[in-house]
C-alpha atoms as a PDB file:
ATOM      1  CA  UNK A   1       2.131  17.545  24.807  1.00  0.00           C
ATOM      2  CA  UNK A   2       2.189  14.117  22.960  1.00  0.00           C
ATOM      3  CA  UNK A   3      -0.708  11.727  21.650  1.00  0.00           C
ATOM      4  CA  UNK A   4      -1.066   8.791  19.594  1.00  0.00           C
ATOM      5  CA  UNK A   5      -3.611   9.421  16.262  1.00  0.00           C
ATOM      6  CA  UNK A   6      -6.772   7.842  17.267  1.00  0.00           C
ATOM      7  CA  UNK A   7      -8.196   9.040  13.775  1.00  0.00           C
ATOM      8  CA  UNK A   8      -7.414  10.349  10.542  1.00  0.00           C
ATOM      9  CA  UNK A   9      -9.018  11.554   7.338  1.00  0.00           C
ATOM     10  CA  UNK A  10      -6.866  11.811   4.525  1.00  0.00           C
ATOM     11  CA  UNK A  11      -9.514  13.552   2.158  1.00  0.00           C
ATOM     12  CA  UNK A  12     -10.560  16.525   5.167  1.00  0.00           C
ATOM     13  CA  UNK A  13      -7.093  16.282   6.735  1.00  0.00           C
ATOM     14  CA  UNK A  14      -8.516  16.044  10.192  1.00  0.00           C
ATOM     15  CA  UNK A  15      -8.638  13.691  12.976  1.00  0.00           C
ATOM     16  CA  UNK A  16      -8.652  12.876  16.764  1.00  0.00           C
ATOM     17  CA  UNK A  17      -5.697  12.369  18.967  1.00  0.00           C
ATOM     18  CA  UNK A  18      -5.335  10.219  21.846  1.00  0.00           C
ATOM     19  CA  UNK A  19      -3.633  12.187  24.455  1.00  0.00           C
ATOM     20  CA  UNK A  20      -0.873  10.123  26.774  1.00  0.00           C
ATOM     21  CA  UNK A  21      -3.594  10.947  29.285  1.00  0.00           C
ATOM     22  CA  UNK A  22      -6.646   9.048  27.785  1.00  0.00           C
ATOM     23  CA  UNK A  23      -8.008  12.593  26.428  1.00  0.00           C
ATOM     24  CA  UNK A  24      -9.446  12.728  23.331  1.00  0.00           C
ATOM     25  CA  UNK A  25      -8.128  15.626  21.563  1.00  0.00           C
ATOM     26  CA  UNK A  26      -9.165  16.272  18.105  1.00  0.00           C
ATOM     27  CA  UNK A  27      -7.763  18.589  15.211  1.00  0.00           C
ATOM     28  CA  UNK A  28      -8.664  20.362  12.449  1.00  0.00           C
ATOM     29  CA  UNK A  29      -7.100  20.543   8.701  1.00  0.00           C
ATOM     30  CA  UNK A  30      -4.976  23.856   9.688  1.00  0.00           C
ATOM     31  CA  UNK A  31      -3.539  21.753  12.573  1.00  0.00           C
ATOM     32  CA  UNK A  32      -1.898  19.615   9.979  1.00  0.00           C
ATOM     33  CA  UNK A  33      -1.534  22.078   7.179  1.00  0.00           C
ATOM     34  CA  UNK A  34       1.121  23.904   9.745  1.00  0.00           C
ATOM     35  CA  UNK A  35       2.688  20.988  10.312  1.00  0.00           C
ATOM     36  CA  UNK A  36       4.453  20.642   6.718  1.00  0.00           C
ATOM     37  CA  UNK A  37       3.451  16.559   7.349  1.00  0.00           C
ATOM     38  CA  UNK A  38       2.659  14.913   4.063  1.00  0.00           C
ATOM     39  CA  UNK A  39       0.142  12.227   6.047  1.00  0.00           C
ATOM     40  CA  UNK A  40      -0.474  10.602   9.217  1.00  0.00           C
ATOM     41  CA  UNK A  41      -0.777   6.391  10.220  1.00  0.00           C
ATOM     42  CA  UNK A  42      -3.180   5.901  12.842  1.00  0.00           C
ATOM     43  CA  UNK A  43      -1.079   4.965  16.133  1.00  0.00           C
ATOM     44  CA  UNK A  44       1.233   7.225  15.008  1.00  0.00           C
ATOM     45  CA  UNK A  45       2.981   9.246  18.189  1.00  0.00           C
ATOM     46  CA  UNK A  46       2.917  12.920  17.296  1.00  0.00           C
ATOM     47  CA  UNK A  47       3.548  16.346  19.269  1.00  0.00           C
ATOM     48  CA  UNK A  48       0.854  18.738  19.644  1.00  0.00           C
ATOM     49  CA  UNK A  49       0.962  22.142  19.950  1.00  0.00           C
ATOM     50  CA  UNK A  50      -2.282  24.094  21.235  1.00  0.00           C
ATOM     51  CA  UNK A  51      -3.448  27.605  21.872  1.00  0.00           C
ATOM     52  CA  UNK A  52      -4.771  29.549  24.746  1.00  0.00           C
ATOM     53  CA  UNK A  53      -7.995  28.093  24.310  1.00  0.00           C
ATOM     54  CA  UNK A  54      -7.113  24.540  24.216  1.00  0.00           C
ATOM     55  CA  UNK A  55      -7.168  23.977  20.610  1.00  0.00           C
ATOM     56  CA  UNK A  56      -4.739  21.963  18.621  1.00  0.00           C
ATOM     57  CA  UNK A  57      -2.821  24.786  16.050  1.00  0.00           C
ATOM     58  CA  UNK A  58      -0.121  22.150  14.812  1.00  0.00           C
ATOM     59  CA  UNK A  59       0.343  18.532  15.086  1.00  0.00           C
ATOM     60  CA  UNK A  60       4.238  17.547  14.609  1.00  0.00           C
ATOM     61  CA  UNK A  61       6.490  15.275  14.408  1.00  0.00           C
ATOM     62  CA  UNK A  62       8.070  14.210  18.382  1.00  0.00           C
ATOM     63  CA  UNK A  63      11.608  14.998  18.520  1.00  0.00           C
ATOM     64  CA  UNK A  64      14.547  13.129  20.152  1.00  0.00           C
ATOM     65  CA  UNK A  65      16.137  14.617  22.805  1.00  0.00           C
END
């Protein structure tokens, strides 16, 4: 699924995502450690990629198809 970063903590590495749906979505600091990503911009589009349970495990980079 894709969002848009609502949020963004630089320090915690954290945030919230805004989900194409209007769901907030938000992510913890593994999320983005898995993601190799150096930083996020808010507004950014990104790729997320959750488990079973709903809950973000990386946040990527959207391709090109």
């Amino acid at each position: 699924m894709q969002g848009t970063v609502a949020t963004y903590d630089a320090q915690s590495r954290s945030g919230l995502l805004l989900l194409d749906d209007g769901t907030e979505l938000p992510f913890p600091a593994r999320a983005f450690d898995a993601s190799g990503l150096r930083l996020l911009r808010l507004g950014q589009r990104v790729r997320v990629d959750v488990d079973a349970q709903g809950e973000v495990v990386r946040v990527t980079l959207p391709t090109m198809a």
